[in-house]
PDB file of N, CA and C in Angstrom:
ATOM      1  N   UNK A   1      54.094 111.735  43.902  1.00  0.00           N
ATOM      2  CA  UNK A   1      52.709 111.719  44.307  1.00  0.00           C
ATOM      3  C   UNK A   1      51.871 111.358  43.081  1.00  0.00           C
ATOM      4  N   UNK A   2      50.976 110.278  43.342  1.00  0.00           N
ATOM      5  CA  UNK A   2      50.021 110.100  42.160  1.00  0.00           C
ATOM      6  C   UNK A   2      48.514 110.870  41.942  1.00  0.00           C
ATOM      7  N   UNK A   3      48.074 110.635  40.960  1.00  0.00           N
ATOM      8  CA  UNK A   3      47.088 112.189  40.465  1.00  0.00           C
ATOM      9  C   UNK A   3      46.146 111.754  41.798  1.00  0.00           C
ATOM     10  N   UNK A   4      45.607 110.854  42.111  1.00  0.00           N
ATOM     11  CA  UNK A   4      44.736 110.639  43.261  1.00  0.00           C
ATOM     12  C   UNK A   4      45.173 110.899  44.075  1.00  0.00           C
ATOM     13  N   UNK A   5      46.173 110.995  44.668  1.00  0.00           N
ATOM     14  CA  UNK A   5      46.817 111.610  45.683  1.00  0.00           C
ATOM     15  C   UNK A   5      46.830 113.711  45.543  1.00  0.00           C
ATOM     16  N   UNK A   6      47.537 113.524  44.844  1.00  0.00           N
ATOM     17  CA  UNK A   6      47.480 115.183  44.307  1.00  0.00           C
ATOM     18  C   UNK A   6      45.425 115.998  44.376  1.00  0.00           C
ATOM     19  N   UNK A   7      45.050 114.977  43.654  1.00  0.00           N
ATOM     20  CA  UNK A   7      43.704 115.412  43.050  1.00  0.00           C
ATOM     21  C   UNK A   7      43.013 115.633  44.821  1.00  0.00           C
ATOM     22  N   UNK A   8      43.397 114.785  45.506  1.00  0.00           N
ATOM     23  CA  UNK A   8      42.221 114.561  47.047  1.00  0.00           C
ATOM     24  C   UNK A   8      43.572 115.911  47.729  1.00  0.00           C
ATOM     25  N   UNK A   9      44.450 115.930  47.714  1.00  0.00           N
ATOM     26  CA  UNK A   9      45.223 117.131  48.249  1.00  0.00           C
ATOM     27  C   UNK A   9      44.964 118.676  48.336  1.00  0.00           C
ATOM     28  N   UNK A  10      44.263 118.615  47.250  1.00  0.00           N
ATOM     29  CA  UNK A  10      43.441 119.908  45.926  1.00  0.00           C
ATOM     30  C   UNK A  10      42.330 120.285  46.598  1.00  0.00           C
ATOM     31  N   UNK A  11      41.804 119.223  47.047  1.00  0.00           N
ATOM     32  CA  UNK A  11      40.390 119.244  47.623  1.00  0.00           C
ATOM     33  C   UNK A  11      39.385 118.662  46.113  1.00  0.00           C
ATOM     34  N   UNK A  12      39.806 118.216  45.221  1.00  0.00           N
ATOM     35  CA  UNK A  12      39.166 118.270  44.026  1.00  0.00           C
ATOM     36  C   UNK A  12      38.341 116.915  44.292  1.00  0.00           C
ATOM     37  N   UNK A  13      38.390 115.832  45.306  1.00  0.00           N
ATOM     38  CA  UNK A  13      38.124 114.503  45.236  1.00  0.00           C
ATOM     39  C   UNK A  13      38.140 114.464  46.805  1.00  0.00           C
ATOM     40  N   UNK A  14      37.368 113.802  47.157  1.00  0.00           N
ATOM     41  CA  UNK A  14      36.686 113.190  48.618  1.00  0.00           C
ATOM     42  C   UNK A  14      37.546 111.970  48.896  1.00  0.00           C
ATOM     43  N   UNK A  15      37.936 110.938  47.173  1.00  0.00           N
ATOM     44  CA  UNK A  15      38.320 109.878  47.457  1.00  0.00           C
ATOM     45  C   UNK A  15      39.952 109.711  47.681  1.00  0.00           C
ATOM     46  N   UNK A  16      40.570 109.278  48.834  1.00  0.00           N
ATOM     47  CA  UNK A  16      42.070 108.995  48.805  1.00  0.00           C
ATOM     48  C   UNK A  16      42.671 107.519  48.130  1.00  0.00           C
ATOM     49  N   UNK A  17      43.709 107.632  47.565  1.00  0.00           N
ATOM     50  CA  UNK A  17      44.391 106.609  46.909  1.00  0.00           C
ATOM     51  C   UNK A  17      44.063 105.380  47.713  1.00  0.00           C
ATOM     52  N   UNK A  18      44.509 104.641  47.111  1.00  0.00           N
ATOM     53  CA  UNK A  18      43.998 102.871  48.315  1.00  0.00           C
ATOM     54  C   UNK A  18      45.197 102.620  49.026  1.00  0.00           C
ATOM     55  N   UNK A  19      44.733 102.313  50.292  1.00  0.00           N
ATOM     56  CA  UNK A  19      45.195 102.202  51.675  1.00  0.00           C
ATOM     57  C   UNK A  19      46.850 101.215  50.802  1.00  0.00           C
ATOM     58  N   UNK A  20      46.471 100.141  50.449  1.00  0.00           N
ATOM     59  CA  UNK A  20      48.131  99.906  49.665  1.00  0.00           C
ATOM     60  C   UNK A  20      48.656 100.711  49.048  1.00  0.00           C
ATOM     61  N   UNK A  21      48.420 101.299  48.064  1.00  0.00           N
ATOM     62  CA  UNK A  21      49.446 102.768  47.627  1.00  0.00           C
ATOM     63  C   UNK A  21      49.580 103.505  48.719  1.00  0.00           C
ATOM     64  N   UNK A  22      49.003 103.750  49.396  1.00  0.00           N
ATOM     65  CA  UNK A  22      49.437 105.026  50.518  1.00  0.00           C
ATOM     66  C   UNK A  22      50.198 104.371  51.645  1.00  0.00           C
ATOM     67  N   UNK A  23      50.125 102.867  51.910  1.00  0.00           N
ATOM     68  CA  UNK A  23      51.002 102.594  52.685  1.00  0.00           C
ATOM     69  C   UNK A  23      52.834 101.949  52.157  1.00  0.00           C
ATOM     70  N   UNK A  24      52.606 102.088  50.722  1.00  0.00           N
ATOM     71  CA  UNK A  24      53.592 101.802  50.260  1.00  0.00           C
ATOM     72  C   UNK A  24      54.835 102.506  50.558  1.00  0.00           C
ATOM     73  N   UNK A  25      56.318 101.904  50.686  1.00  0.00           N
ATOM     74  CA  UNK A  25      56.757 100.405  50.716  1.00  0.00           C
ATOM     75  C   UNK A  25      56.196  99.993  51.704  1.00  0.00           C
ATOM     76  N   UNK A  26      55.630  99.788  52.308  1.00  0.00           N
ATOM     77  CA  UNK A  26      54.668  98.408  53.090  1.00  0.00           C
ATOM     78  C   UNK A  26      53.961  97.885  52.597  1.00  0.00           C
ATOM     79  N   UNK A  27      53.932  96.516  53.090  1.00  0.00           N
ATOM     80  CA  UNK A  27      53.025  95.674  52.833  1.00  0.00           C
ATOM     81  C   UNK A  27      52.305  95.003  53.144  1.00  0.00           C
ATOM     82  N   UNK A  28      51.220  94.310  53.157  1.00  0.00           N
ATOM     83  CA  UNK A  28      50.151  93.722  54.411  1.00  0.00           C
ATOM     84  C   UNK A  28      49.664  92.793  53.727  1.00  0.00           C
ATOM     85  N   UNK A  29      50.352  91.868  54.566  1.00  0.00           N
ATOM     86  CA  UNK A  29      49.954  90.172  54.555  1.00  0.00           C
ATOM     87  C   UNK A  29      48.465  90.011  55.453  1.00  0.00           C
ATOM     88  N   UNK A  30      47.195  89.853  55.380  1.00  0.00           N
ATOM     89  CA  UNK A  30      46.461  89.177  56.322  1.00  0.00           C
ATOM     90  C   UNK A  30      46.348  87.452  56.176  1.00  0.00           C
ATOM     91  N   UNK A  31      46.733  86.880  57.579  1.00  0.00           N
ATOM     92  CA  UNK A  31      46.656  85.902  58.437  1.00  0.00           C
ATOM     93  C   UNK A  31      45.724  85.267  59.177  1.00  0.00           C
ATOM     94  N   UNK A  32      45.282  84.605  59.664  1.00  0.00           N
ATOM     95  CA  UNK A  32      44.107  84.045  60.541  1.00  0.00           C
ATOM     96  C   UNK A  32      44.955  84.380  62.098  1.00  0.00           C
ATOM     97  N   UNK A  33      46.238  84.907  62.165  1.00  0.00           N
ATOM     98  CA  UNK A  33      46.839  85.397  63.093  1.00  0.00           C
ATOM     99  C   UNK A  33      46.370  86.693  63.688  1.00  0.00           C
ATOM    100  N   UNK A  34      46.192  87.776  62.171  1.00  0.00           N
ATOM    101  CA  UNK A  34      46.708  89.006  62.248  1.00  0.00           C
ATOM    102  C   UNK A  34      46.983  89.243  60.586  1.00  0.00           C
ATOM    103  N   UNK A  35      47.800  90.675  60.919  1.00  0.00           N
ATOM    104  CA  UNK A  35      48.395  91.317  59.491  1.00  0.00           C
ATOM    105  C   UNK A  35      49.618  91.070  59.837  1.00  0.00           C
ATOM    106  N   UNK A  36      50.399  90.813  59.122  1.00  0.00           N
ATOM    107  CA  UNK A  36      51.801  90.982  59.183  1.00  0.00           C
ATOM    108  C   UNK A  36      52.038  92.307  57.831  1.00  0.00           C
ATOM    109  N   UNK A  37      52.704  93.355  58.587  1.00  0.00           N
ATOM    110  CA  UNK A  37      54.067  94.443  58.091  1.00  0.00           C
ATOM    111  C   UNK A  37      55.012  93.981  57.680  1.00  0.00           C
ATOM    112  N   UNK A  38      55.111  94.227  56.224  1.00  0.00           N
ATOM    113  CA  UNK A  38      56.582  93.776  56.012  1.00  0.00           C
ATOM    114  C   UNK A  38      57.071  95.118  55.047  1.00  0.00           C
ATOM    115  N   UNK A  39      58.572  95.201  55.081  1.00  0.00           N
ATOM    116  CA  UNK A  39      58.744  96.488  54.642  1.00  0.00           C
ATOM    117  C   UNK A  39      59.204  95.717  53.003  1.00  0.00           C
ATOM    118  N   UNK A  40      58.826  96.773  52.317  1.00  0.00           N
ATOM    119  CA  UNK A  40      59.277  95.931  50.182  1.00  0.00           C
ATOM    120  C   UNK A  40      59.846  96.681  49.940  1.00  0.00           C
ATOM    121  N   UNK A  41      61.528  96.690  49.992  1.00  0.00           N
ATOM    122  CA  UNK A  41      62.257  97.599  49.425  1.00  0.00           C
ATOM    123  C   UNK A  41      61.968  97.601  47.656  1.00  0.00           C
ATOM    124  N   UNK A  42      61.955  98.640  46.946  1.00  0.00           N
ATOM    125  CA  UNK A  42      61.900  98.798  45.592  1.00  0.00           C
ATOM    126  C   UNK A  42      62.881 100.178  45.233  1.00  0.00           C
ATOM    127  N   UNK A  43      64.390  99.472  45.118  1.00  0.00           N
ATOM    128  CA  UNK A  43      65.220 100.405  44.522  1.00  0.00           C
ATOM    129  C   UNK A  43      64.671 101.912  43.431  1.00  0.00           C
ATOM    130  N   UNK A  44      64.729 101.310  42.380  1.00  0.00           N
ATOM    131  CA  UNK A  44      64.335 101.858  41.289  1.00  0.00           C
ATOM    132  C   UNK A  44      63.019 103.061  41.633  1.00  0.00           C
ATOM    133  N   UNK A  45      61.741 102.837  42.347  1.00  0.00           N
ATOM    134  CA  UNK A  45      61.150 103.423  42.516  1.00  0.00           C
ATOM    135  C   UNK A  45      60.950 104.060  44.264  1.00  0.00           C
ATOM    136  N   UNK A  46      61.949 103.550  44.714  1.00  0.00           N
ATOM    137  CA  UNK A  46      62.307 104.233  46.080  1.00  0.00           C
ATOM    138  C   UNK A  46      63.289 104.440  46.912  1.00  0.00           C
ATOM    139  N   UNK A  47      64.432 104.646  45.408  1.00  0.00           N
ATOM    140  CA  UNK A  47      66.022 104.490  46.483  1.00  0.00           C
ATOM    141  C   UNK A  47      65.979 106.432  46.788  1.00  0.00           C
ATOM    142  N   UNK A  48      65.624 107.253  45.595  1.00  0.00           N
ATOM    143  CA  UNK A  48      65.274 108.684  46.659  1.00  0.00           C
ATOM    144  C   UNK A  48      64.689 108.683  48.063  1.00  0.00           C
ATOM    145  N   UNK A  49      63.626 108.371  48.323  1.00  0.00           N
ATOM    146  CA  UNK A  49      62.999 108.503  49.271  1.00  0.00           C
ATOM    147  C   UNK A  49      63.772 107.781  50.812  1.00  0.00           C
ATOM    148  N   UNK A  50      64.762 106.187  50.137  1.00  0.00           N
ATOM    149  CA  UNK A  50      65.371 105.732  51.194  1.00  0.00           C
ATOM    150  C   UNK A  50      66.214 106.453  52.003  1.00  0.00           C
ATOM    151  N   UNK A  51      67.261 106.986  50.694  1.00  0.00           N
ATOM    152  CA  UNK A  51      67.949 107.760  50.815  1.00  0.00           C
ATOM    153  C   UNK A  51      68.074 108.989  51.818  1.00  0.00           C
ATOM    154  N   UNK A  52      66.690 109.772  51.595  1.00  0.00           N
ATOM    155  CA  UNK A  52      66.426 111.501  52.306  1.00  0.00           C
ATOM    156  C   UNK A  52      65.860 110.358  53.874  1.00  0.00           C
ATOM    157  N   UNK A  53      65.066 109.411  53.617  1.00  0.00           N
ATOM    158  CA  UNK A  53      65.345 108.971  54.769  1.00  0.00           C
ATOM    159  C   UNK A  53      66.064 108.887  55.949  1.00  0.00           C
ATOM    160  N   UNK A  54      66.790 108.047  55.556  1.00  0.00           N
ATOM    161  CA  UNK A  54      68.495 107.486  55.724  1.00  0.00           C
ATOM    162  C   UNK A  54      69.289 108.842  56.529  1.00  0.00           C
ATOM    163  N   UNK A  55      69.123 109.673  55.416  1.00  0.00           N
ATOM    164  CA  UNK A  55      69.777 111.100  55.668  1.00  0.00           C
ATOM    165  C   UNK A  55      69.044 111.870  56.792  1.00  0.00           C
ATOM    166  N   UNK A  56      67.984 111.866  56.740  1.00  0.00           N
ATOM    167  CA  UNK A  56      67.360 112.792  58.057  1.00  0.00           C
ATOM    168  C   UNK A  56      66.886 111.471  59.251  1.00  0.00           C
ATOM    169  N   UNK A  57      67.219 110.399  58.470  1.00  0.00           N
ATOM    170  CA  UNK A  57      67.299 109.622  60.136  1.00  0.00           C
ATOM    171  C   UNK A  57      65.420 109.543  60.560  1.00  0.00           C
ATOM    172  N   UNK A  58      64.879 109.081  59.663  1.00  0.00           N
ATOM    173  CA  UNK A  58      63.380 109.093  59.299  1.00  0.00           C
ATOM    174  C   UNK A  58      62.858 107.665  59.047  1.00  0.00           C
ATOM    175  N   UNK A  59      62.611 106.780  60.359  1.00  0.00           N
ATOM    176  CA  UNK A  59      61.874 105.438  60.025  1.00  0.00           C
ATOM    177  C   UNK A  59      61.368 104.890  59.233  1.00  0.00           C
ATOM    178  N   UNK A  60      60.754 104.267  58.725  1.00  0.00           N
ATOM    179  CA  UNK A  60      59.779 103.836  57.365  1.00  0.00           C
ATOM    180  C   UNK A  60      58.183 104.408  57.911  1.00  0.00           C
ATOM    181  N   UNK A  61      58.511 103.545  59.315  1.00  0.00           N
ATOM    182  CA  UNK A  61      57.142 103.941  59.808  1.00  0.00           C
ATOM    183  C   UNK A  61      56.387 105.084  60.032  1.00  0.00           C
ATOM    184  N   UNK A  62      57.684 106.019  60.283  1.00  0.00           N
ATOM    185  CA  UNK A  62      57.344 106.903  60.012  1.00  0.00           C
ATOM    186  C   UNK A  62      56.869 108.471  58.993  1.00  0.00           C
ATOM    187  N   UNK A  63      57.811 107.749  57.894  1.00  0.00           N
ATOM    188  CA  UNK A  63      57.245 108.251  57.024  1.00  0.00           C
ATOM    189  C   UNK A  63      55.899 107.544  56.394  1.00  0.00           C
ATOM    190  N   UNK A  64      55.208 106.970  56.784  1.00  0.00           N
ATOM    191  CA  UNK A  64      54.148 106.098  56.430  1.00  0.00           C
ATOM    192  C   UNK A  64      53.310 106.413  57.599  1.00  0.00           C
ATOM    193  N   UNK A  65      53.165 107.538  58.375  1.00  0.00           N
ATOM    194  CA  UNK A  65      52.317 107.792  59.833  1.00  0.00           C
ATOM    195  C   UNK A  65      51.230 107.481  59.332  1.00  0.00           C
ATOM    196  N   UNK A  66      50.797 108.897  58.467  1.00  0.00           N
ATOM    197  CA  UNK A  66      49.303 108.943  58.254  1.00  0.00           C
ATOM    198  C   UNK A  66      48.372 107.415  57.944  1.00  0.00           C
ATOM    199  N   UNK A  67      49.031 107.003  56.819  1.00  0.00           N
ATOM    200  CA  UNK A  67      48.354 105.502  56.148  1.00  0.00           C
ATOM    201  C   UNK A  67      48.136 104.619  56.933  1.00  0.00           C
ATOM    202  N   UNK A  68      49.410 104.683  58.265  1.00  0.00           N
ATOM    203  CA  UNK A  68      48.997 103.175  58.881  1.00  0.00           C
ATOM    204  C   UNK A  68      47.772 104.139  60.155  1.00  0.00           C
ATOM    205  N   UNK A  69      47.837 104.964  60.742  1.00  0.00           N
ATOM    206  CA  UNK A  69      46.642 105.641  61.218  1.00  0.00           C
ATOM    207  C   UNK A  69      45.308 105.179  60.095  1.00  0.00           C
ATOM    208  N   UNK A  70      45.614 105.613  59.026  1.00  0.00           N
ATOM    209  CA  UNK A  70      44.412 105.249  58.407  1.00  0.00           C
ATOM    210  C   UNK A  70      43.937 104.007  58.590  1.00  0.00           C
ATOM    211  N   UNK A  71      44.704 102.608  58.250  1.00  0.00           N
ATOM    212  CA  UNK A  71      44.411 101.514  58.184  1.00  0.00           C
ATOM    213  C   UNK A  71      44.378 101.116  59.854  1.00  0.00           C
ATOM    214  N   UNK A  72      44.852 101.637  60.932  1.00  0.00           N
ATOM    215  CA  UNK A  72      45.073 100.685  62.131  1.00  0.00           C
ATOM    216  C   UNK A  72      44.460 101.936  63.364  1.00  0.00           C
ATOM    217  N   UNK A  73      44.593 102.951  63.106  1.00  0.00           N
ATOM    218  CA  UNK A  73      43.998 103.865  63.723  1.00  0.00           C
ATOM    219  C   UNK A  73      45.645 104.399  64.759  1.00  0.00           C
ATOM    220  N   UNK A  74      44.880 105.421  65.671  1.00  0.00           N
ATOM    221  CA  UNK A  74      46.495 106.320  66.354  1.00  0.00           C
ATOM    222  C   UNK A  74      46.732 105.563  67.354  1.00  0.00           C
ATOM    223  N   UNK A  75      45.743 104.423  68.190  1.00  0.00           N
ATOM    224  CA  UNK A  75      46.721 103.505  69.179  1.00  0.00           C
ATOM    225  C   UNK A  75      47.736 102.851  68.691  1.00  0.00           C
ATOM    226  N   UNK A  76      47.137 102.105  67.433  1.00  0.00           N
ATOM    227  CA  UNK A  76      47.901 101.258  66.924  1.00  0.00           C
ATOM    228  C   UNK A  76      49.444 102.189  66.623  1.00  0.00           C
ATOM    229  N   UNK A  77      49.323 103.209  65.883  1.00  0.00           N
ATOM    230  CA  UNK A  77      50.683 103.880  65.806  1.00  0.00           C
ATOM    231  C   UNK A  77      51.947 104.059  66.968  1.00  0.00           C
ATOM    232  N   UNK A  78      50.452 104.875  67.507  1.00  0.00           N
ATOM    233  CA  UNK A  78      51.417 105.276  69.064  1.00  0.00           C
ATOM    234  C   UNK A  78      52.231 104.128  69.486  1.00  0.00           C
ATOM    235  N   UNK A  79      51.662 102.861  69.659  1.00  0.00           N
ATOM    236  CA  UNK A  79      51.938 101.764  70.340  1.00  0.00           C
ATOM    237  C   UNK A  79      53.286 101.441  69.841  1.00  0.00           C
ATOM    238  N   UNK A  80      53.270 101.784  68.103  1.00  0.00           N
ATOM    239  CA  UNK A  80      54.203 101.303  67.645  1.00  0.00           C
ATOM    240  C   UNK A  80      55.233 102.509  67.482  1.00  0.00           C
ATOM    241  N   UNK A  81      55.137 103.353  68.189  1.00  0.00           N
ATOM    242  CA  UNK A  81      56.355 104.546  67.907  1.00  0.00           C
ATOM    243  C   UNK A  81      56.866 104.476  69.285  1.00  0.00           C
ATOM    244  N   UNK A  82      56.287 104.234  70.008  1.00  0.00           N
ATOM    245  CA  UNK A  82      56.668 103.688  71.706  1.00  0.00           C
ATOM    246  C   UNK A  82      57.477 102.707  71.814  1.00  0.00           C
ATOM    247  N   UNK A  83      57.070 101.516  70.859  1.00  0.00           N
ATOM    248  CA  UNK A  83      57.841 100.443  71.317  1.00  0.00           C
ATOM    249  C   UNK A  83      59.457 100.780  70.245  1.00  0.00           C
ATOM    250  N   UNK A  84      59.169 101.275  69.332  1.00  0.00           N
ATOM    251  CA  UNK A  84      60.506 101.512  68.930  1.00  0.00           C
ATOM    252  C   UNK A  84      61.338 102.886  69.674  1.00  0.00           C
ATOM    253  N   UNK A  85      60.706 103.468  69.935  1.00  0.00           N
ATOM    254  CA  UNK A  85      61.663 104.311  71.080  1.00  0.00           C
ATOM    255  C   UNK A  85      61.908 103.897  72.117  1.00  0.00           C
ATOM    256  N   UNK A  86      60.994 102.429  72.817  1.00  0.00           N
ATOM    257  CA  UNK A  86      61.780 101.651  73.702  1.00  0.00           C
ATOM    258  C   UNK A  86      62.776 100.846  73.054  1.00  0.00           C
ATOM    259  N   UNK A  87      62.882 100.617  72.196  1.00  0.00           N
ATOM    260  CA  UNK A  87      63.768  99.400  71.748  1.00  0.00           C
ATOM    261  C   UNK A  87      65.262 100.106  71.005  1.00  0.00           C
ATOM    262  N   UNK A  88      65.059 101.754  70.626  1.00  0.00           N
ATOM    263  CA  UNK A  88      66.068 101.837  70.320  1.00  0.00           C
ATOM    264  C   UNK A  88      66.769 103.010  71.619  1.00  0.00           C
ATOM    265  N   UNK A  89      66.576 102.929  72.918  1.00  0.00           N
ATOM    266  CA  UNK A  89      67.121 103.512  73.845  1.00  0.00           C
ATOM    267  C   UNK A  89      67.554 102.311  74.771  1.00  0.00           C
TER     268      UNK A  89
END
């Protein structure tokens, strides 16, 4: 966790880290399409986290709930926790 992260956790700060750090490993391409999601694996600074992932069987997306709520709001989530529980049943 970085001090802006920690510090707004505290209650010490109003302000939260920027929507790219907090959605990290993701990444957001904007398009004249849209955004494109793309996931950025970074060993070195996120093979723990893949890992406990991996191990408790924990999406990306979902460990990334809150941020993309932040950036896309809870339809957008829902929509997308739906369609992957359609797609992986």
């Amino acid at each position: 966790m970085c001090g802006i992260e920690a510090a707004y956790r505290a209650g010490a700060t109003v302000m939260q880290k920027p929507i790219s750090c907090h959605l990290f490993p993701l990444r957001i391409k904007a398009t004249a399409e849209g955004d494109i999601i793309n996931y950025e694996p970074f060993d070195e600074i996120c093979n723990a986290g893949c890992l406990n992932g991996e191990r408790l069987q924990i999406p990306v997306y979902v460990f990334v709930k809150d941020a993309l709520i932040r950036r896309y709001g809870s339809d957008f989530y829902e929509a997308l926790s739906a369609t992957d529980h359609f797609l992986r049943s």
